[in-house]
Structures are given as structure tokens and as C-alpha cells.
C-alpha atoms as a PDB file:
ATOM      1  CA  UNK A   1      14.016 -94.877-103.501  1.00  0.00           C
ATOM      2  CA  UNK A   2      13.496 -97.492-100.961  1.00  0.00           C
ATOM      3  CA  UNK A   3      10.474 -96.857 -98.932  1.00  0.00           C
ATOM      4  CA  UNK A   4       9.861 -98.661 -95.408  1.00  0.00           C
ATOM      5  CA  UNK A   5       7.451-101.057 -95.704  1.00  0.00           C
ATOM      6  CA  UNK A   6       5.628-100.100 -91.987  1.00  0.00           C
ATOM      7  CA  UNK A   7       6.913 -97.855 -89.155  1.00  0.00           C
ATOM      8  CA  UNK A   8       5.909 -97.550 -85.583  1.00  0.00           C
ATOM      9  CA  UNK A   9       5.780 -95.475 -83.021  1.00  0.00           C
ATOM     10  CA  UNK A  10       7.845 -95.503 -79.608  1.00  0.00           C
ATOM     11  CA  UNK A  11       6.739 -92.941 -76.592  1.00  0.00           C
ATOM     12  CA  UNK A  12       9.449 -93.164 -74.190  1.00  0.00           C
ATOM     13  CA  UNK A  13       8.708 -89.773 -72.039  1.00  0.00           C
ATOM     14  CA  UNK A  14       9.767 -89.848 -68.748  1.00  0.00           C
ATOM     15  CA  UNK A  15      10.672 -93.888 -68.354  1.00  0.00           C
ATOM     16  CA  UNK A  16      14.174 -92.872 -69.946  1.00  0.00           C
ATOM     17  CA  UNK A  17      17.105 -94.777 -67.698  1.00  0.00           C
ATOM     18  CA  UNK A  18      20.967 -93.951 -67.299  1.00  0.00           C
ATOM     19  CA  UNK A  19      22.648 -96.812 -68.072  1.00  0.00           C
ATOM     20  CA  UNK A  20      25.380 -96.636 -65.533  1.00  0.00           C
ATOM     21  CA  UNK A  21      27.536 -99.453 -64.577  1.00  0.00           C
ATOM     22  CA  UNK A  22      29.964 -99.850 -67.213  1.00  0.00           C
ATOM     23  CA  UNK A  23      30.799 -95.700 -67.369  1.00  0.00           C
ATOM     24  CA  UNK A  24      34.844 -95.657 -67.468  1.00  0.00           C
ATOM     25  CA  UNK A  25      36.013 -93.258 -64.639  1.00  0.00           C
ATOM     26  CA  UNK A  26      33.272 -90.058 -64.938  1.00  0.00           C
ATOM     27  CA  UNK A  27      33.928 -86.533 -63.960  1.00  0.00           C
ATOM     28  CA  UNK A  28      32.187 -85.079 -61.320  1.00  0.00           C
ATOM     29  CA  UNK A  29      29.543 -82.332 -61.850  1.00  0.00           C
ATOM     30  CA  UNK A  30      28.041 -79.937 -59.640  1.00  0.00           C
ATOM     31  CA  UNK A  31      25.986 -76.962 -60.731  1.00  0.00           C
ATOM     32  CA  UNK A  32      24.317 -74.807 -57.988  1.00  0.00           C
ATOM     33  CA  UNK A  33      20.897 -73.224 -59.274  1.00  0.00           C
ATOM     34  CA  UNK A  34      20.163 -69.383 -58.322  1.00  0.00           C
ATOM     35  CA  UNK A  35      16.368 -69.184 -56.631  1.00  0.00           C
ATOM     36  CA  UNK A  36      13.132 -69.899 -58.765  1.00  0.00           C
ATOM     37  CA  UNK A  37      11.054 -66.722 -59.038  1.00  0.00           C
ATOM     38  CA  UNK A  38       7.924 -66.077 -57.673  1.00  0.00           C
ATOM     39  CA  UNK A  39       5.740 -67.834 -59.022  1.00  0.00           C
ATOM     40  CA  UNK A  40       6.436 -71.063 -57.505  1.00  0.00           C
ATOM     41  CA  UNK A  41       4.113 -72.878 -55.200  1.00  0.00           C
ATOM     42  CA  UNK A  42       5.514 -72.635 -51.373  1.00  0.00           C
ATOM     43  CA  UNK A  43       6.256 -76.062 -50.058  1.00  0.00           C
ATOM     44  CA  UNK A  44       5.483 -77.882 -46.598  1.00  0.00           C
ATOM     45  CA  UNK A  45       7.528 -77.109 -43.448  1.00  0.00           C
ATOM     46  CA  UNK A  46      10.617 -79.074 -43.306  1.00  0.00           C
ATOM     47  CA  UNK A  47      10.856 -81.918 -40.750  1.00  0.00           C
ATOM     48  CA  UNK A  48      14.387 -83.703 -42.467  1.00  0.00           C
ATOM     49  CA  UNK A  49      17.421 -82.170 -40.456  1.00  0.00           C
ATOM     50  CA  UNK A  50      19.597 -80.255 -42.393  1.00  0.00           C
ATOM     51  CA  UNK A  51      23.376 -80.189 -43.611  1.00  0.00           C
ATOM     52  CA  UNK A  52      25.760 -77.941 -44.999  1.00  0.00           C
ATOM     53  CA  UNK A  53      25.449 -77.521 -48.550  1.00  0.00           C
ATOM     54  CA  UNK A  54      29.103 -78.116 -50.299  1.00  0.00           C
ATOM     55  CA  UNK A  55      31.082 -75.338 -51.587  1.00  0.00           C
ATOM     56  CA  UNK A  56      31.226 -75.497 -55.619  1.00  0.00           C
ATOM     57  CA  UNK A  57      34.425 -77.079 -57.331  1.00  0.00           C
ATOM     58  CA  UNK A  58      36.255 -76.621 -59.699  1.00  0.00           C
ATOM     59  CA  UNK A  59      35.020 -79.398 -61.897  1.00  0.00           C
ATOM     60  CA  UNK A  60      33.566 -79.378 -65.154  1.00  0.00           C
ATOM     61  CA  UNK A  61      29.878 -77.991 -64.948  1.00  0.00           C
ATOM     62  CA  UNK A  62      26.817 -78.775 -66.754  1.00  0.00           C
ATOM     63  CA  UNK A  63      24.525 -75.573 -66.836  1.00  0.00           C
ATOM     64  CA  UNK A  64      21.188 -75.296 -65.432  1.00  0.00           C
ATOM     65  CA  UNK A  65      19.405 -72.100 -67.883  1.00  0.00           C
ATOM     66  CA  UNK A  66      15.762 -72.394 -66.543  1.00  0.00           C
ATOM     67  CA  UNK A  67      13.535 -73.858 -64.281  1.00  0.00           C
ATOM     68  CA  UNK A  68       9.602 -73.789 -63.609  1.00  0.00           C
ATOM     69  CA  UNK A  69       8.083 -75.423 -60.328  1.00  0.00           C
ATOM     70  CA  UNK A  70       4.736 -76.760 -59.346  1.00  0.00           C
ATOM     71  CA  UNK A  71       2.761 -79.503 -56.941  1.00  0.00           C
ATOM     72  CA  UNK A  72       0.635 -81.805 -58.058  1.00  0.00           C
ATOM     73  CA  UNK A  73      -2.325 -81.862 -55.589  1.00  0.00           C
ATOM     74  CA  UNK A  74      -2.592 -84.659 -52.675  1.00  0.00           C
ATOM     75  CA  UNK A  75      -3.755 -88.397 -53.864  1.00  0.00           C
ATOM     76  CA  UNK A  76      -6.521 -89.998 -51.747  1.00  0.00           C
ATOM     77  CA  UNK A  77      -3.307 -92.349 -50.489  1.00  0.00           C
ATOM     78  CA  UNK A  78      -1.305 -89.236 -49.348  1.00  0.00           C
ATOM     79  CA  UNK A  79      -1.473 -86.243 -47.111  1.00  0.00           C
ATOM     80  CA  UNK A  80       0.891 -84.072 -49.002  1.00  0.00           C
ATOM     81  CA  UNK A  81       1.718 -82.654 -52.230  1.00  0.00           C
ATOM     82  CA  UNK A  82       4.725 -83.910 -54.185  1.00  0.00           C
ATOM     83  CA  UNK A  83       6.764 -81.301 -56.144  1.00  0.00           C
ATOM     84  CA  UNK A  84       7.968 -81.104 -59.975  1.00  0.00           C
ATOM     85  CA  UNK A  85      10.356 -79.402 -61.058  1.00  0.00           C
ATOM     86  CA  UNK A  86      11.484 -79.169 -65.322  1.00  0.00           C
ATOM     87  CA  UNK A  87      14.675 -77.754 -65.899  1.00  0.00           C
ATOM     88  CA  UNK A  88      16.695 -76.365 -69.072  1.00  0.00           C
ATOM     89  CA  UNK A  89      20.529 -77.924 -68.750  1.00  0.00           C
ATOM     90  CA  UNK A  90      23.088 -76.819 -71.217  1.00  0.00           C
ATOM     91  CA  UNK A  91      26.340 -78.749 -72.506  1.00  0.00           C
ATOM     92  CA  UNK A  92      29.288 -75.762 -72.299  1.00  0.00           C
ATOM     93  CA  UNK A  93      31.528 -77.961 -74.064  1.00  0.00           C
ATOM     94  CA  UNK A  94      32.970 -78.527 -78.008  1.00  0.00           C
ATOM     95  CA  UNK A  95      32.370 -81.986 -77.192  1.00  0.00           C
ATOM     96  CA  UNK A  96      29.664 -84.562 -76.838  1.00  0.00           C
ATOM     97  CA  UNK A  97      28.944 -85.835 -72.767  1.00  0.00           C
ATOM     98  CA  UNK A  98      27.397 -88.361 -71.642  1.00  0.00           C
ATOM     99  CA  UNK A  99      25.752 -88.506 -68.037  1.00  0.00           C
ATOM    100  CA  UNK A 100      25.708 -91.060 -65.475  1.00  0.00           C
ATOM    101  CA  UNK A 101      24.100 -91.122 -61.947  1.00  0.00           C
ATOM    102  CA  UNK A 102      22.332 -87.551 -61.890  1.00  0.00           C
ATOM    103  CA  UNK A 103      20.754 -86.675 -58.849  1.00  0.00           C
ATOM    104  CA  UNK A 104      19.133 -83.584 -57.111  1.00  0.00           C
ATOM    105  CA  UNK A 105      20.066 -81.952 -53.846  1.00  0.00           C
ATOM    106  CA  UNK A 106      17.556 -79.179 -52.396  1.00  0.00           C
ATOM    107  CA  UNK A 107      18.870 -76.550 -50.382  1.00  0.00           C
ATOM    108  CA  UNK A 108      16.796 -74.187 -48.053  1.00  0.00           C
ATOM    109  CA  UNK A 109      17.388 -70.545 -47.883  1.00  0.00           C
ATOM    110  CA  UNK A 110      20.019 -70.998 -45.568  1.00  0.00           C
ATOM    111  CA  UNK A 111      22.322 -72.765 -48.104  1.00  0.00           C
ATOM    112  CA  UNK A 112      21.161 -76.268 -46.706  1.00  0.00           C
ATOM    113  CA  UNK A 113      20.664 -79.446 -48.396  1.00  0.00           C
ATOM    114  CA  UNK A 114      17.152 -80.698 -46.723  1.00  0.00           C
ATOM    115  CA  UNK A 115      16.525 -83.614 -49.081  1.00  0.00           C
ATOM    116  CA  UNK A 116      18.339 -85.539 -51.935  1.00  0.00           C
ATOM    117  CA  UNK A 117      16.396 -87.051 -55.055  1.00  0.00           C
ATOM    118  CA  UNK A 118      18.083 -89.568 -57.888  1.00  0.00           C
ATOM    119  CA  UNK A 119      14.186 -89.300 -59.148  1.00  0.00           C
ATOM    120  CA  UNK A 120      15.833 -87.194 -62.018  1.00  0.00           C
ATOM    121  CA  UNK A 121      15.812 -87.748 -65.864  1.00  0.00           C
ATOM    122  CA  UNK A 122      17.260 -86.316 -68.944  1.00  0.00           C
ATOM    123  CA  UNK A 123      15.375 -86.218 -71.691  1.00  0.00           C
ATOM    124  CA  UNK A 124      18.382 -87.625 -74.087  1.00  0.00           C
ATOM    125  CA  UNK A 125      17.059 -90.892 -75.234  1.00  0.00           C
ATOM    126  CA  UNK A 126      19.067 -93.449 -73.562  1.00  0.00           C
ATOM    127  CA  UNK A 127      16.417 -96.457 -74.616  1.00  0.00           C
ATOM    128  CA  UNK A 128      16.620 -94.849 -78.413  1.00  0.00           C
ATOM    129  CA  UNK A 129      20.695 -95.915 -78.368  1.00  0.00           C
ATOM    130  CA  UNK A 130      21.244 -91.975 -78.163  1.00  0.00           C
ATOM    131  CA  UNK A 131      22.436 -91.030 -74.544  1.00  0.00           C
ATOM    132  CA  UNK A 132      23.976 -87.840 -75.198  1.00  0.00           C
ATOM    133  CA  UNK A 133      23.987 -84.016 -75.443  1.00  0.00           C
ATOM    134  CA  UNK A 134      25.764 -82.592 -78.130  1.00  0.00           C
ATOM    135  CA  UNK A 135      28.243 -80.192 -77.791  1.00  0.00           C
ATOM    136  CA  UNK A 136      26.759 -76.729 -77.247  1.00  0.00           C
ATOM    137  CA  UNK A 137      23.296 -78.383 -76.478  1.00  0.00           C
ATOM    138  CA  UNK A 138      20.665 -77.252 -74.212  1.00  0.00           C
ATOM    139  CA  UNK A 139      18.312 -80.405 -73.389  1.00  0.00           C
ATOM    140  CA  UNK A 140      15.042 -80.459 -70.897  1.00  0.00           C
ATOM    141  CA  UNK A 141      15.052 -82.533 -68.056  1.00  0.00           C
ATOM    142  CA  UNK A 142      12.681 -83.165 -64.946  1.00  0.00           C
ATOM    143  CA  UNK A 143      13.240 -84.584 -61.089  1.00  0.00           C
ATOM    144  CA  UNK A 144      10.569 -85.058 -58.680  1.00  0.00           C
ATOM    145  CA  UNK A 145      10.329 -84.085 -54.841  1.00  0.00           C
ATOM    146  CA  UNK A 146       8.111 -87.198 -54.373  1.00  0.00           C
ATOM    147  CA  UNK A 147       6.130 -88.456 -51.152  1.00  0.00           C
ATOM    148  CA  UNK A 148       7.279 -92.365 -50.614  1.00  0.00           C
ATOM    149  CA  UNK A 149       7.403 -94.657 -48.404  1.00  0.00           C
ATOM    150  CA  UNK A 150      10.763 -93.070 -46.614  1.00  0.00           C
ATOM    151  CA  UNK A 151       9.731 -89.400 -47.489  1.00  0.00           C
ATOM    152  CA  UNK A 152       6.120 -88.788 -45.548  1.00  0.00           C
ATOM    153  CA  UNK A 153       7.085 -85.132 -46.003  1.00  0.00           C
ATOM    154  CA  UNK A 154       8.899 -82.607 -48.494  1.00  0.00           C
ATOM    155  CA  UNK A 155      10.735 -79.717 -46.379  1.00  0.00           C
ATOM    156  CA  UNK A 156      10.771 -76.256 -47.675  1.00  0.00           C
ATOM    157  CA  UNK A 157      13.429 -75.420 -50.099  1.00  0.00           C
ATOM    158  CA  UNK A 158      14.565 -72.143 -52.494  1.00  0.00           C
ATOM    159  CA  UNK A 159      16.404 -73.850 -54.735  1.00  0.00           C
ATOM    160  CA  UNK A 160      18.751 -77.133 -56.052  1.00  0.00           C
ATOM    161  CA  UNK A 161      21.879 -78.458 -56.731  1.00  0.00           C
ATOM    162  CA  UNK A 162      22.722 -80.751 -59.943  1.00  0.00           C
ATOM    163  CA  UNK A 163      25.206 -83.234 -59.513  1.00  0.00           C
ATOM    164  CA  UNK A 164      26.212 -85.764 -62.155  1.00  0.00           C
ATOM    165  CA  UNK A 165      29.132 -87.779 -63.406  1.00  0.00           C
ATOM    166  CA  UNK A 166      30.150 -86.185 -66.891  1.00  0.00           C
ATOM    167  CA  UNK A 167      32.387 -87.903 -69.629  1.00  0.00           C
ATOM    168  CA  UNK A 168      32.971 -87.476 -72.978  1.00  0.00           C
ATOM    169  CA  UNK A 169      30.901 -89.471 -75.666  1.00  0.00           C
ATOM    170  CA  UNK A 170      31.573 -91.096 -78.654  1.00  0.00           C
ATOM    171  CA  UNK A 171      30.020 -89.001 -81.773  1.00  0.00           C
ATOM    172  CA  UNK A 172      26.924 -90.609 -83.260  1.00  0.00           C
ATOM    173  CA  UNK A 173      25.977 -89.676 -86.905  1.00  0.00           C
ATOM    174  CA  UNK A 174      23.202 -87.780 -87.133  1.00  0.00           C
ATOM    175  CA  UNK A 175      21.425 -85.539 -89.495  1.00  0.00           C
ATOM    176  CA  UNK A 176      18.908 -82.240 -88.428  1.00  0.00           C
ATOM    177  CA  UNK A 177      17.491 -82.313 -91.985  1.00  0.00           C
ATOM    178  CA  UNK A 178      14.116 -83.024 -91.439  1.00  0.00           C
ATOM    179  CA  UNK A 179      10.343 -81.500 -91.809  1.00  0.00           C
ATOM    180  CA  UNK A 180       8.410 -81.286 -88.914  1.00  0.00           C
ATOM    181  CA  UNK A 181       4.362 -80.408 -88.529  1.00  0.00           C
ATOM    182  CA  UNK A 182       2.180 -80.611 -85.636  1.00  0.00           C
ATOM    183  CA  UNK A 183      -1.548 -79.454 -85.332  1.00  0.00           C
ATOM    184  CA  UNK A 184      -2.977 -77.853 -81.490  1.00  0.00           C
ATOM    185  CA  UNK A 185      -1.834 -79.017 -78.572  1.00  0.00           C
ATOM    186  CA  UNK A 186      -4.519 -79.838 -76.585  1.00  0.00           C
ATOM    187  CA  UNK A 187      -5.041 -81.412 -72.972  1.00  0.00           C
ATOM    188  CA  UNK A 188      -7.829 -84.204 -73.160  1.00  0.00           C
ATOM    189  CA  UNK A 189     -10.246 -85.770 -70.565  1.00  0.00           C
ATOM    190  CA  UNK A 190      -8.663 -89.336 -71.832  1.00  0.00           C
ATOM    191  CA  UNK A 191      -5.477 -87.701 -73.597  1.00  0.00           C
ATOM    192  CA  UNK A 192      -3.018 -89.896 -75.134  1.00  0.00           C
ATOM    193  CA  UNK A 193      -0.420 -89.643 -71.885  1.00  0.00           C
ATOM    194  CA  UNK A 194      -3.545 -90.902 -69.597  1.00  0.00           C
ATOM    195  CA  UNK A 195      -2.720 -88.218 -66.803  1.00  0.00           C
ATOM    196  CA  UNK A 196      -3.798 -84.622 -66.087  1.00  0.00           C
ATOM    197  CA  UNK A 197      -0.103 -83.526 -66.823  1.00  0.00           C
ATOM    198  CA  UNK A 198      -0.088 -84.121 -70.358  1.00  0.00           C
ATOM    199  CA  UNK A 199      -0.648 -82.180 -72.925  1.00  0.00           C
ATOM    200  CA  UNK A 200      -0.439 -83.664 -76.425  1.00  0.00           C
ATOM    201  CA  UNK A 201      -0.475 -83.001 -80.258  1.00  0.00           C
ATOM    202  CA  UNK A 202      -0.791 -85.418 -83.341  1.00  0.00           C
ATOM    203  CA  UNK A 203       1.950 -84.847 -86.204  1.00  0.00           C
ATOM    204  CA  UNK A 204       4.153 -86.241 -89.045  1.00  0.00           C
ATOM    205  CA  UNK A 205       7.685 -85.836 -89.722  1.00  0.00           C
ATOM    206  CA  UNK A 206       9.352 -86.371 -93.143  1.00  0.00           C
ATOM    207  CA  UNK A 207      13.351 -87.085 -93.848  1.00  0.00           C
ATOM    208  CA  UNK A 208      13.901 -84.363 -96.177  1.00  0.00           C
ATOM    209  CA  UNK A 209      18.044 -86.069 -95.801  1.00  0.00           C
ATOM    210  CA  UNK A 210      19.488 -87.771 -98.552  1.00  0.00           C
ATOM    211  CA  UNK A 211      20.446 -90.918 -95.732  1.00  0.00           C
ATOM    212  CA  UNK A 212      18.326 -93.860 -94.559  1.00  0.00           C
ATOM    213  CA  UNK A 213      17.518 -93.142 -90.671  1.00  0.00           C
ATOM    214  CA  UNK A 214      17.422 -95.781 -87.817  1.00  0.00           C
ATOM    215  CA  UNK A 215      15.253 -93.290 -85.446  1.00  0.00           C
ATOM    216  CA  UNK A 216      13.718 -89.914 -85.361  1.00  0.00           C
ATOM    217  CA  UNK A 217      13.760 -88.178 -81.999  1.00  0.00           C
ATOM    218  CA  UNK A 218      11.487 -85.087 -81.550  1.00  0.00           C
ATOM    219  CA  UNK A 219      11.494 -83.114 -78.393  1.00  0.00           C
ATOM    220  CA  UNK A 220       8.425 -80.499 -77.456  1.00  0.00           C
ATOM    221  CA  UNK A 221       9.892 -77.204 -75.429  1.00  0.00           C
ATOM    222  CA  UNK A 222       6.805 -75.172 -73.793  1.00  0.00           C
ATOM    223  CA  UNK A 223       6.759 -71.827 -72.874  1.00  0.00           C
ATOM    224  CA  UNK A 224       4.342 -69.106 -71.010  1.00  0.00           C
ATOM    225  CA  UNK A 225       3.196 -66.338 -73.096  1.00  0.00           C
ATOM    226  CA  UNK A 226       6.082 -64.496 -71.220  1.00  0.00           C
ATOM    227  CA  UNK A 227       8.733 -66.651 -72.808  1.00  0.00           C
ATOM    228  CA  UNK A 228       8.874 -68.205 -69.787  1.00  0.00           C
ATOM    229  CA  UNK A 229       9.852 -72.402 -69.823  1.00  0.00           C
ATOM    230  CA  UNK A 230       7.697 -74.906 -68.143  1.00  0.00           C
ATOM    231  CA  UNK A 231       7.964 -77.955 -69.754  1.00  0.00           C
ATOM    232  CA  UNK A 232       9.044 -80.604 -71.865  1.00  0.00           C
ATOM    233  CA  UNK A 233       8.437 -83.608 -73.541  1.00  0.00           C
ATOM    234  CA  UNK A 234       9.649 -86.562 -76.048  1.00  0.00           C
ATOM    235  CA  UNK A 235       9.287 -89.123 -78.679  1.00  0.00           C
ATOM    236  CA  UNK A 236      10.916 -91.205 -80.761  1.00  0.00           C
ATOM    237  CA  UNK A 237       9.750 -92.609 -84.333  1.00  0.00           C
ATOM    238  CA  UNK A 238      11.426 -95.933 -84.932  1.00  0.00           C
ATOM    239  CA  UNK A 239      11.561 -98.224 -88.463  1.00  0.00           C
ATOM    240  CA  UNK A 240       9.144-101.329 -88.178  1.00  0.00           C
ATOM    241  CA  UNK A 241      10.618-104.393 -86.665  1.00  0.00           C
ATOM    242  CA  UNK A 242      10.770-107.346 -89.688  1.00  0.00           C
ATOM    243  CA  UNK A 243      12.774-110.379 -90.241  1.00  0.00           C
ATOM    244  CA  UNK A 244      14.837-109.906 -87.416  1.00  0.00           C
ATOM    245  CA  UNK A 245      16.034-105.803 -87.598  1.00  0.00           C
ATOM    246  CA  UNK A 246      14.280-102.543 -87.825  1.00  0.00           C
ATOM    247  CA  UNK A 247      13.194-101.073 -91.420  1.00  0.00           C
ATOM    248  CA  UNK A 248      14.858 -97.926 -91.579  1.00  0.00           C
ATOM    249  CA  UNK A 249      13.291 -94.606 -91.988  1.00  0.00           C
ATOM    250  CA  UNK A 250      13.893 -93.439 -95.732  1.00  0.00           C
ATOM    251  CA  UNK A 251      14.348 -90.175 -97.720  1.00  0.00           C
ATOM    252  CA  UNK A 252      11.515 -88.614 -98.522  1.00  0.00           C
ATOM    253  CA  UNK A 253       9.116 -90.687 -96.061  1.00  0.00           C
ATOM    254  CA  UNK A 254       6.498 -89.443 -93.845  1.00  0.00           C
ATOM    255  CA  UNK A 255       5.817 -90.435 -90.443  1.00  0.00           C
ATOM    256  CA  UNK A 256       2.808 -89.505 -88.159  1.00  0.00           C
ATOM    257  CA  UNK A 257       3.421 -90.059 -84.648  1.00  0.00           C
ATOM    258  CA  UNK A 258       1.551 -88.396 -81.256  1.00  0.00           C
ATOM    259  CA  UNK A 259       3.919 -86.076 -79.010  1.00  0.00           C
ATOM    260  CA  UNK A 260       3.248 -85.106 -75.350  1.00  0.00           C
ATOM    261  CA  UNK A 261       4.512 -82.395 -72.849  1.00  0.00           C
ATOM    262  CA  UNK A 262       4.606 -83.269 -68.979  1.00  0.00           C
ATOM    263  CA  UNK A 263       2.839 -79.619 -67.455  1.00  0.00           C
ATOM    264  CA  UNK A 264       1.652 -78.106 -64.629  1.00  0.00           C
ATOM    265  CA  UNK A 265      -2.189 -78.888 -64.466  1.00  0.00           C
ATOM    266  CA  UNK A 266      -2.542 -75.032 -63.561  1.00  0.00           C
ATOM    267  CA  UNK A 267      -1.681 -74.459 -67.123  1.00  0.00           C
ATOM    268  CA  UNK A 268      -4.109 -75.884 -69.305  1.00  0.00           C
ATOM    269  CA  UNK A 269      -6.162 -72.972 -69.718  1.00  0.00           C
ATOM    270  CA  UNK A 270      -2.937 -70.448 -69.998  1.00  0.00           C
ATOM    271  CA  UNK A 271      -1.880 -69.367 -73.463  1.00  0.00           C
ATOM    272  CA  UNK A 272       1.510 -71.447 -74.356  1.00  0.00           C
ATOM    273  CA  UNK A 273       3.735 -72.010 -76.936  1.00  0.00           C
ATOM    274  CA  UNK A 274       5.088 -74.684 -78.207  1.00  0.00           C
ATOM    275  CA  UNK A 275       8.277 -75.627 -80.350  1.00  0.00           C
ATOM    276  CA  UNK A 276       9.025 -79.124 -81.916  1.00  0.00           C
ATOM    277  CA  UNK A 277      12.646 -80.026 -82.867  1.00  0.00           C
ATOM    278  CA  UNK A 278      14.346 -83.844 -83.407  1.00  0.00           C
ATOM    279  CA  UNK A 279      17.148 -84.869 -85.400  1.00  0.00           C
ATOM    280  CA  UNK A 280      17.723 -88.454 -87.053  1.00  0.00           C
ATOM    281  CA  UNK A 281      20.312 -91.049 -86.293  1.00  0.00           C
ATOM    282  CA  UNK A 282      22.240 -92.028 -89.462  1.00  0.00           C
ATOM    283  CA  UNK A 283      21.103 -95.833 -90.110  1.00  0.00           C
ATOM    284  CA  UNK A 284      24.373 -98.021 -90.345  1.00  0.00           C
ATOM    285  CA  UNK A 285      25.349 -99.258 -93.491  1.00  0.00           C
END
């Protein structure tokens, strides 16, 4: 049994980008999102004017499951809060997708879009040669109402629209046969993230698969004590770089690596609970 000499550890979290400009003649998507519960934190008065929201289409549709909602509070630059939002999305399909150019619309109760956001990411490890959901899949992703230079205000809003260009992917060998362990997630003063929003956990992952593995991707899914979603994160456990290529990641290795969750602050002292999954991709021979 070949065993990797070193490994290392890549934390890609919410820097993952859509490679876009070569995408062969995408599908539209729409998906129109019924209104968050309660709980959510009420946003500033609008100031943007508003316009019609679109009627759906016909197209193919990614689904949106669940969503949770929060604000961060104001930074000494900025006057307002900015709003997060983290989002279940489900592949319907008996086929992989890939997405290109997502973006956000908000809509008011009146059906109206009041502001439009491409601040949106999937959490499908595009830099990790990935870039897909399975079919079937149900992935987290996250967009951000942020305060900028040409927003100096977020308007009220109920609820969102998805809208994406959807085509189908080319399979990538992969393998789910793996053992994961984590110890307490935990937020920290100085936590491994650096930011208030994190939450984080130290773990190892073994390929219990009879094939050498180029990556390991592991996603964390949070929940309330309800059941509830409200959050996400990622990582991805990479061979060591030598001589030119990455070691792969061999059977019956062990890797530790850190994992973080991107959270409301509001929750750190709530009860959660947390489930780790990740799946390999198949090293070429």
C-alpha cells in the first residue's frame, strides 16, 4: 500500500468562483422562494425604486429547500447592517449540472424586485476541479445583501429569486467511501476562520476506498435544535504538492484537517447540530 508521503490542507469557504466564460449555451434558471419565517431580522426601509418581479418560466429549475436569515451588526465604516442569507438548493435532475452566473433578486411583499446581488456562491468546489451537483443533490449555498460603495442602503424585502444558467456536466469519478470524525464545534475569540461568524471543529478523515484519491471534500450542514438549517461550510483535503504533481490521498490513510461553518453570531450560545459529509475524487491513473 502506497502511503502519501505529506498532505495538506486547503480551506476554500466562501472564496469559491464560477468559472464562466467558456460555458457552451446554458439554460436559464429561475426559482422563486416562498417567505422566510419569523424569525428573521426586519431590514431597513427601502429607498431603491422598485420593478415588477417576472412571472416564472417554464425552464428547468434548481430548488431552493431552506433558508435562514440574519444581519451582521454595523462596522465603524458603515451606517447600516448588511444581510446574509444561507440557503439549501437541490438538483431535481438524473443528471449532473453545472452552474454559471448565479445571482439573487429580492422581492418586497408586493412581488417586487428592490435589489439584485451576483454576491452569491455555491458551495460546490469550483477551485477543487469539482464544479458540480450531482444528480439528486441538495448543496448549501450563501449570497449577501451587502452595503458598498453603490448600495448605501438595503430596502426591505420578504423573500428572493434564484436565477442561474444550468447545463449538464460531465460525470467525475468519485467515491463516498470514506470515515469521517470531528470533535466540538466551538466558536473561538481567535478561531481558525478569524471572524465572529465562524464556528469551527478539528478532525481527520480516512479513505476507507480501495482507489487512490486526488481530493477529499467535506461539507458541515448546521441546524437549530428545531431541525431548523442555518448554515454551512467547506473544506477540501488535497495530496502534498512534490516533484511537480500532487501526492494522492491513499487507501487506508488518515488526514486531519480544521472545518468551519459561516453562522449567525446570535447563535453561538444556541444548542446546534452539526453533520459532516465529503466524498473523494477518483485520482487519474
Amino acid at each position: 500500500m502506497k502511503k502519501a508521503r505529506k498532505f495538506a490542507i486547503a480551506l476554500f469557504l466562501l472564496s469559491l468562483a464560477i468559472a464562466a466564460c467558456s460555458a457552451p449555451s446554458p439554460v436559464a434558471t429561475e426559482t422563486s422562494i416562498p417567505a422566510a419565517p419569523a424569525t428573521e431580522t426586519p431590514a431597513p426601509t427601502a429607498t431603491a425604486t422598485p420593478e415588477p418581479s417576472p412571472s416564472p418560466t417554464s425552464s428547468p429549475q434548481l430548488e431552493v429547500l431552506e433558508w435562514y436569515r440574519w444581519t451582521n451588526p454595523a462596522q465603524p465604516d458603515l451606517d447600516e447592517d448588511s444581510a446574509f442569507v444561507a440557503f439549501l438548493v437541490r438538483n431535481p435532475y438524473d443528471f449532473p449540472v453545472a452552474i454559471y452566473h448565479p445571482s439573487i433578486r429580492l422581492i418586497n411583499s408586493a412581488g417586487e424586485i428592490v435589489l439584485r446581488t451576483s454576491d452569491v456562491d455555491f458551495f460546490i468546489f469550483a477551485d477543487a476541479g469539482w464544479n458540480q451537483m450531482l444528480p439528486g443533490e441538495t448543496v448549501p449555498a450563501f449570497f449577501c445583501a451587502c452595503l458598498s460603495g453603490l448600495i448605501s442602503e438595503i430596502p426591505e424585502w420578504e423573500t428572493f429569486e434564484l436565477v442561474a444558467d444550468v447545463e449538464e456536466a460531465t460525470p467525475i469519478a468519485y467515491t463516498t467511501e470514506l470515515e469521517i470524525s470531528t470533535g466540538d464545534f466551538e466558536h473561538r475569540s481567535t478561531g481558525f476562520a478569524g471572524d465572529q461568524n465562524y464556528i469551527d471543529a478539528q478532525g481527520a478523515v480516512k479513505n476507507t476506498s480501495d482507489q487512490s484519491l486526488k481530493t477529499i471534500l467535506l461539507r458541515v450542514t448546521v441546524r437549530d435544535q428545531n431541525g431548523h438549517y442555518v448554515g454551512s461550510g467547506l473544506i477540501g483535503v488535497i495530496g502534498d504538492f512534490f516533484d511537480g504533481k500532487y501526492e494522492s490521498l491513499e487507501p487506508g490513510t488518515s488526514y486531519d484537517f480544521w472545518i468551519s461553518a459561516f453562522l449567525d453570531p446570535a447563535l453561538a450560545d444556541q444548542p446546534l447540530e452539526f453533520e459532516v459529509t465529503g466524498f473523494g475524487i477518483v485520482a487519474k491513473e
